[in-house]
Protein backbone atom coordinates (compact mmCIF):
# COMPACT_ATOMS: atom_id res chain seq x y z
CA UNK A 1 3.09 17.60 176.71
CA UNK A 2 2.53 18.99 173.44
CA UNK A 3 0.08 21.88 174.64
CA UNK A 4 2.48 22.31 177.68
CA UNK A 5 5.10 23.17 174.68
CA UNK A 6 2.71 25.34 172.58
CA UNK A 7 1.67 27.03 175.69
CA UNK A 8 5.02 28.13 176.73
CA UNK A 9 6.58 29.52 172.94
CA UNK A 10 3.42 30.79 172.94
CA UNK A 11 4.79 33.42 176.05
CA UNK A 12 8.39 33.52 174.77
CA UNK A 13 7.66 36.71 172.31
CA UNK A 14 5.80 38.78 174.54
CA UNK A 15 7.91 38.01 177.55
CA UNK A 16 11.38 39.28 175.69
CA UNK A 17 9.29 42.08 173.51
CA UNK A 18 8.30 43.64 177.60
CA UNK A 19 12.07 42.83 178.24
CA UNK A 20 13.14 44.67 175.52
CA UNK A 21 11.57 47.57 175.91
CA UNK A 22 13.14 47.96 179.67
CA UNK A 23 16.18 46.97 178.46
CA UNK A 24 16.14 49.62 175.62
CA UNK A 25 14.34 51.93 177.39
CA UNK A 26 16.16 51.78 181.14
CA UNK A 27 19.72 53.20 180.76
CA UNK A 28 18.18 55.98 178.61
CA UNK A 29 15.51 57.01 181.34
CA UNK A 30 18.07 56.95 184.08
CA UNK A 31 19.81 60.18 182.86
CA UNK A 32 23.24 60.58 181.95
CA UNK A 33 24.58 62.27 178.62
CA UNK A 34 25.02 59.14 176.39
CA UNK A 35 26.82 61.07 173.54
CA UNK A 36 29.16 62.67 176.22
CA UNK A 37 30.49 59.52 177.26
CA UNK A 38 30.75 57.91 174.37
CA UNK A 39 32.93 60.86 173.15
CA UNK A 40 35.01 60.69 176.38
CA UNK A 41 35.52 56.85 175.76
CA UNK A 42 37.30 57.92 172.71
CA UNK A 43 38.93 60.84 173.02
CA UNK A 44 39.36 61.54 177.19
CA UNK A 45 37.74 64.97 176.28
CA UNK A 46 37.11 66.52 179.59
CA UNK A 47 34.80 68.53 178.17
CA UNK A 48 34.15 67.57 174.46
CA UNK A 49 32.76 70.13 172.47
CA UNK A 50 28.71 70.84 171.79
CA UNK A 51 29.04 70.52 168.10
CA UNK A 52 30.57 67.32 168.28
CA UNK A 53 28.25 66.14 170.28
CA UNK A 54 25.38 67.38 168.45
CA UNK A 55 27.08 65.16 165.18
CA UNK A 56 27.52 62.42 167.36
CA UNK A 57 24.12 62.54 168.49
CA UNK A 58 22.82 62.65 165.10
CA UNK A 59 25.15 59.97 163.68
CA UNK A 60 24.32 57.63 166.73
CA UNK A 61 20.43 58.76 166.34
CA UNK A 62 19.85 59.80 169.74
CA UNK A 63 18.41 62.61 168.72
CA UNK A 64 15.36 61.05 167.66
CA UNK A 65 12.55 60.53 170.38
CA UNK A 66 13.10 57.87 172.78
CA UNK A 67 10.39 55.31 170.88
CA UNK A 68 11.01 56.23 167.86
CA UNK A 69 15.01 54.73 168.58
CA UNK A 70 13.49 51.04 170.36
CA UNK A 71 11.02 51.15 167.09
CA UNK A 72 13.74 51.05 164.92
CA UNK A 73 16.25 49.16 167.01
CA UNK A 74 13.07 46.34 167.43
CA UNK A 75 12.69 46.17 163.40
CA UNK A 76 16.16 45.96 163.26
CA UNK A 77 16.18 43.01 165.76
CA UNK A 78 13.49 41.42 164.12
CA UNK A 79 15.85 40.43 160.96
CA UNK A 80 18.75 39.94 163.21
CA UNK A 81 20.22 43.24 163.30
CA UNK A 82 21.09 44.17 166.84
CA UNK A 83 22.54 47.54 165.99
CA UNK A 84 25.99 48.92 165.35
CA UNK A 85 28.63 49.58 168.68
CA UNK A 86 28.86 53.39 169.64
CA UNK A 87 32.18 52.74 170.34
CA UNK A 88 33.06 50.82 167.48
CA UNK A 89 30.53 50.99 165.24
CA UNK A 90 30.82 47.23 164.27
CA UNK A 91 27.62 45.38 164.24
CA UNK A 92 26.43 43.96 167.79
CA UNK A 93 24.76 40.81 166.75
CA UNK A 94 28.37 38.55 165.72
CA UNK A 95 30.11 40.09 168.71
CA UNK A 96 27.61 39.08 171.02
CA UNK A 97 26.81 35.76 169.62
CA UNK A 98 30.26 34.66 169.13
CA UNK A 99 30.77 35.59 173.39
CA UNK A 100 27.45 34.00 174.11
CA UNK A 101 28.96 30.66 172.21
CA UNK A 102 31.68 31.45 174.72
CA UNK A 103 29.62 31.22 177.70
CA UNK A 104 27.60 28.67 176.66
CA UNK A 105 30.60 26.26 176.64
CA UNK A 106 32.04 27.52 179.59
CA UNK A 107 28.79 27.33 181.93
CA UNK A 108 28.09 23.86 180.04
CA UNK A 109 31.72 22.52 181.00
CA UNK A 110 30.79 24.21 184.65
CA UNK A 111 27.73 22.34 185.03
CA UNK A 112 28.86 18.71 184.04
CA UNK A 113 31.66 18.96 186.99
CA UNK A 114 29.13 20.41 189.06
CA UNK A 115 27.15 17.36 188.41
CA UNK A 116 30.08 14.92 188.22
CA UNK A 117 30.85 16.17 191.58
CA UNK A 118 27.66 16.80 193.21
CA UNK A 119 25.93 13.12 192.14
CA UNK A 120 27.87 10.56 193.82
CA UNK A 121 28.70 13.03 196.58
CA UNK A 122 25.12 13.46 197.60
CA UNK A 123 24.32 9.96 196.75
CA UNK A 124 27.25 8.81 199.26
CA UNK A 125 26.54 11.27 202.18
CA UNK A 126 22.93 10.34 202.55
CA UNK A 127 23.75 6.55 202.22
CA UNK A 128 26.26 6.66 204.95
CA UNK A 129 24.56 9.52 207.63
CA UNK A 130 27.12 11.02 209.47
CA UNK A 131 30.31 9.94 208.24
CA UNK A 132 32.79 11.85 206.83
CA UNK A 133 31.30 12.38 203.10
CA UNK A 134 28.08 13.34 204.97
CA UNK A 135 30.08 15.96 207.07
CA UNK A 136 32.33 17.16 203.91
CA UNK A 137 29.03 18.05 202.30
CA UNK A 138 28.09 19.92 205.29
CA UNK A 139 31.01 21.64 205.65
CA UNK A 140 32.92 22.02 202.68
CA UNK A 141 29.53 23.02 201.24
CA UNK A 142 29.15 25.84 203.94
CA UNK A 143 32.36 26.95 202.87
CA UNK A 144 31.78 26.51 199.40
CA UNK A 145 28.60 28.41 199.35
CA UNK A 146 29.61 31.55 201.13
CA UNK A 147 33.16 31.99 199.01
CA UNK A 148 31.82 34.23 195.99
CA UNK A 149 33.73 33.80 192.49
CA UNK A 150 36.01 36.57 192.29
CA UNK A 151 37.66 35.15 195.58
CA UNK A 152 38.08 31.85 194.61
CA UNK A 153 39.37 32.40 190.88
CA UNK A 154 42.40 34.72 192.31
CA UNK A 155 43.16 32.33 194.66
CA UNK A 156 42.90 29.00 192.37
CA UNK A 157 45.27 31.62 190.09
CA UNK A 158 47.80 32.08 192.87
CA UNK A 159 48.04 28.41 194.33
CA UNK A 160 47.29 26.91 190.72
CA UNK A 161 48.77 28.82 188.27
CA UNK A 162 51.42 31.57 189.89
CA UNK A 163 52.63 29.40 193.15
CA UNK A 164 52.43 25.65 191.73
CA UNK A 165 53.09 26.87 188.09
CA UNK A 166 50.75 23.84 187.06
CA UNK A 167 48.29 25.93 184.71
CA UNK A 168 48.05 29.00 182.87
CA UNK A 169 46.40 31.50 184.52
CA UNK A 170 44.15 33.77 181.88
CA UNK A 171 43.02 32.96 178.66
CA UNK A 172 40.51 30.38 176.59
CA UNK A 173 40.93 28.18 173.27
CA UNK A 174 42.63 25.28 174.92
CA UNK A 175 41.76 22.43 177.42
CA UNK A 176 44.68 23.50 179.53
CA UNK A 177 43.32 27.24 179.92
CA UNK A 178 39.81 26.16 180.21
CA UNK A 179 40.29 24.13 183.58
CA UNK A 180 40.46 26.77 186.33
CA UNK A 181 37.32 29.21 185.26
CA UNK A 182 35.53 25.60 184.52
CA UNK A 183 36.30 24.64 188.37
CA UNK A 184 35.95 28.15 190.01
CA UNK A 185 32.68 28.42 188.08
CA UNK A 186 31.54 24.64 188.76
CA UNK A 187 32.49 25.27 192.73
CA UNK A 188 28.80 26.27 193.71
CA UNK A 189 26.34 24.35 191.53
CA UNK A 190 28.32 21.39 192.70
CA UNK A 191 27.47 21.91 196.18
CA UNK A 192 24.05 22.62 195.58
CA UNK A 193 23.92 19.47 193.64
CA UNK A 194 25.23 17.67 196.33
CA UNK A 195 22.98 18.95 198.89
CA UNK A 196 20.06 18.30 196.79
CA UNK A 197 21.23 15.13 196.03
CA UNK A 198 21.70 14.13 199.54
CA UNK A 199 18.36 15.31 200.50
CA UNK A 200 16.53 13.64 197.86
CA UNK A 201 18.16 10.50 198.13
CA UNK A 202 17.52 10.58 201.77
CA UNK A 203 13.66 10.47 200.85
CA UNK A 204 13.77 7.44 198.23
CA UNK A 205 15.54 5.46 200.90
CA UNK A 206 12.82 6.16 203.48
CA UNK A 207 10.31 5.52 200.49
CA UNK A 208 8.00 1.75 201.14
CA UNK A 209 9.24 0.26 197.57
CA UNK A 210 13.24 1.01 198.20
CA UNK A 211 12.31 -0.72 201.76
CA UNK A 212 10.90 -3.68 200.16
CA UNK A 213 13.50 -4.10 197.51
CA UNK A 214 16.05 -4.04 200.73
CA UNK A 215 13.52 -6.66 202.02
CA UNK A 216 13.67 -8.80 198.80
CA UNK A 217 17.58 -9.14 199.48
CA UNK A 218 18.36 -6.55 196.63
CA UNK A 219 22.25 -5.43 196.67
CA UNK A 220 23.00 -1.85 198.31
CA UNK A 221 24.46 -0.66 194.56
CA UNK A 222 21.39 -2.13 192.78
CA UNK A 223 18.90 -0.46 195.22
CA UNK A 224 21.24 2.75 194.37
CA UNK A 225 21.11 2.49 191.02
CA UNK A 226 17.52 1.36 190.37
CA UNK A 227 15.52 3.04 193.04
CA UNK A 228 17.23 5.89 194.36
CA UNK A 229 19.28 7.75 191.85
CA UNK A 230 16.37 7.94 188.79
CA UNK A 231 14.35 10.05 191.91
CA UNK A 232 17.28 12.05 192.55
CA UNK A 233 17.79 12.67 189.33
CA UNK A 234 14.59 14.05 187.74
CA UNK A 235 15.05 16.29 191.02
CA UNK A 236 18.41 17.43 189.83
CA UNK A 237 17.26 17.87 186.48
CA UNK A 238 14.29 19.90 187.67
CA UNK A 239 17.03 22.63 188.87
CA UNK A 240 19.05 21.95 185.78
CA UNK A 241 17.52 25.48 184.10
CA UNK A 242 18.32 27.48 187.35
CA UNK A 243 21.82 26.12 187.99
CA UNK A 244 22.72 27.08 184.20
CA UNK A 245 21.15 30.52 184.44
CA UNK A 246 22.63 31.03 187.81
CA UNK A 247 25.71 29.57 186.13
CA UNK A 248 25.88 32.04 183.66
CA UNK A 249 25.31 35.01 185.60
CA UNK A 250 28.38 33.85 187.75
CA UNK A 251 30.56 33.47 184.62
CA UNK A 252 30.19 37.28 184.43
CA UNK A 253 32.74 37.37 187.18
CA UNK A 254 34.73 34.25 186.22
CA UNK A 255 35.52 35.52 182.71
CA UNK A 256 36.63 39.20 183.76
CA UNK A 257 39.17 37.20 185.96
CA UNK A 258 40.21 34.74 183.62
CA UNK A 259 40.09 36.45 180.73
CA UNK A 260 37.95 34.58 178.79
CA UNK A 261 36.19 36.13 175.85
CA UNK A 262 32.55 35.65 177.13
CA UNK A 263 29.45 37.69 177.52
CA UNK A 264 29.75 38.30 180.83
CA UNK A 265 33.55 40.15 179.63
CA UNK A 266 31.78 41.58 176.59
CA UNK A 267 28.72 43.29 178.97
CA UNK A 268 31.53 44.20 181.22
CA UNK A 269 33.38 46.11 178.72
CA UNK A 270 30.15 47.42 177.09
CA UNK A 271 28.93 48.65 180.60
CA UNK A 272 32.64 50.81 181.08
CA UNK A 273 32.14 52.22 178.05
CA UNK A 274 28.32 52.82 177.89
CA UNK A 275 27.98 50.85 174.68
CA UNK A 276 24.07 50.77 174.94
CA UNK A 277 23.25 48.43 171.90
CA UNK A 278 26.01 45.89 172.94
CA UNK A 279 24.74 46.02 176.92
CA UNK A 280 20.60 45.77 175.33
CA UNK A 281 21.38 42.91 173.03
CA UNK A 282 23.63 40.85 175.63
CA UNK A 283 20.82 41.39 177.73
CA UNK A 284 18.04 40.45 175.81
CA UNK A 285 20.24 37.12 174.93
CA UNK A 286 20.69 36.18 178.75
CA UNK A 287 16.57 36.64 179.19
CA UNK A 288 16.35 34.48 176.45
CA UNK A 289 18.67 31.89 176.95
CA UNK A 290 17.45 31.71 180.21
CA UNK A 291 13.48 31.25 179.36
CA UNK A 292 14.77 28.68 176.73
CA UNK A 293 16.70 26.74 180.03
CA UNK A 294 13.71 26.73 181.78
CA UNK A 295 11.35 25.56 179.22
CA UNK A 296 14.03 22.62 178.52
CA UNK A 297 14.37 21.55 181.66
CA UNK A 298 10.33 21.74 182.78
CA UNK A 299 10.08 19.84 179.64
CA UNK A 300 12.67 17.03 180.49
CA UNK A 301 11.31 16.80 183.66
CA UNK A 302 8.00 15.97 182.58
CA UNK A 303 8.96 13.46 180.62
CA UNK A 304 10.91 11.45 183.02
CA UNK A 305 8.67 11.79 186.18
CA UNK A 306 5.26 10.08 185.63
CA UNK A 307 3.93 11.93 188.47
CA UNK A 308 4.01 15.57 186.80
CA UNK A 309 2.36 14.67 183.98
């Protein structure tokens, strides 16, 4: 487990240092006037004037060659300077932290519904075939799956929040505020959970020592609880990394609907704008919040399934 561990930090650096580079490098290659846009995010300038945007240039150092701007912006990065905004020439790095603490609660909140949901209701569907919680999680999970985000937060706004009057509909600080992007963003992890769930548990039923502890005259709920769900759940947990990542990628949408003060608004914003340091370092954060998921989860899995070690 240990080398496993050493193995995998060891590919952390040079996985985000080849990430960073694209990231820094990308936007820049892809053409555009950078210092034109910026000046037009500011002013509306139609057609801003060359000198200004020969200052700008300078003052944003884009005049410099293309490496010798991700050399400096890596240095920076390397003592936790993530560069100043072109827009407002604040520093990155507590803007984009602060949002990613955002995130981070809201895909966390996300995923323990998902799994609150998704558990028992896998769990129940493949312990009673063909009944209705075995067709719900066929069908409301066909539904479920195909619905994207930004369809399901306006309407859980309109029935929830405009129609019903129940909830407010934008904003984040409160418990109140935090329940509809929590559920519209929980919606599909929760059926994936649930399918996985169902599909897994299916398996440890079929599996020779759940039939003999049927045989031995074990209850249903203690064959459940001591058989089945510990297999269903180092499978869960095996997805755990993906479902966050895929989590926050989806709260990109969910927070531009809700308003919540996120990453996923914050890259939104910076992307409108063509903010390139705050779009790089939200980036680089995702890739590594992500590889840091997966390593987590690999990890826990290991350690609670015999058979991968």
């Amino acid at each position: 487990m240990t080398g496993l561990l050493l193995r995998r930090l060891a590919l952390i650096p040079p996985v985000l240092l080849v990430a960073s580079a694209v990231v820094f490098c990308l936007p820049r290659l892809l053409g555009g006037n950078v210092t034109r846009s910026v000046i037009r995010s500011r002013s509306l300038a139609s057609a801003p004037d060359p000198a200004a945007e020969a200052r700008l240039a300078a003052e944003l150092g884009l005049d410099r060659p293309l490496r010798d701007q991700y050399l400096a912006w890596l240095a920076g990065a390397l003592r936790g300077d993530l560069g100043r905004s072109f827009t407002t020439r604040a520093p990155v790095a507590p803007d984009v932290l602060g949002a990613t603490g955002v995130s981070a609660t809201l895909a966390l909140l996300a995923l323990a519904v998902a799994l609150a949901i998704g558990l028992p209701a896998g769990v129940l569907a493949a312990d009673r075939p063909g009944r209705l919680a075995d067709r719900a999680v066929d069908r409301v999970g066909a539904v479920a799956l195909a619905v994207p985000e930004f369809v399901v937060g306006p309407a859980l706004v309109l029935l929830v929040a405009v129609w019903a009057g129940w909830l407010p509909a934008l904003g984040w600080g409160t418990a109140d505020r935090a329940v509809l992007p929590v559920l519209t963003l929980a919606l599909f992890p929760a059926t994936l959970a649930a399918r996985l769930v169902r599909a897994e548990t299916r398996t440890a039923l079929a599996h020779p020592s759940t039939v003999t502890a049927v045989a031995k005259g074990l209850s249903r709920r203690r064959v459940l609880g001591a058989h089945v769900l510990p297999r269903s759940l180092t499978a869960v947990l095996a997805e755990a990394g993906p479902f966050l990542a895929g989590t926050l990628g989806g709260a990109v949408v969910v927070e531009v609907v809700f308003d919540v003060p996120g990453l996923g608004r914050t890259l939104a914003e910076a992307i409108g704008s063509r903010d390139l340091p705050t779009i790089q370092a939200g980036l680089v954060v995702v890739i590594a919040v992500a590889m840091l998921l997966t390593l987590a989860t690999e990890l826990a899995s290991r350690a609670l399934d015999p058979r991968l070690r």
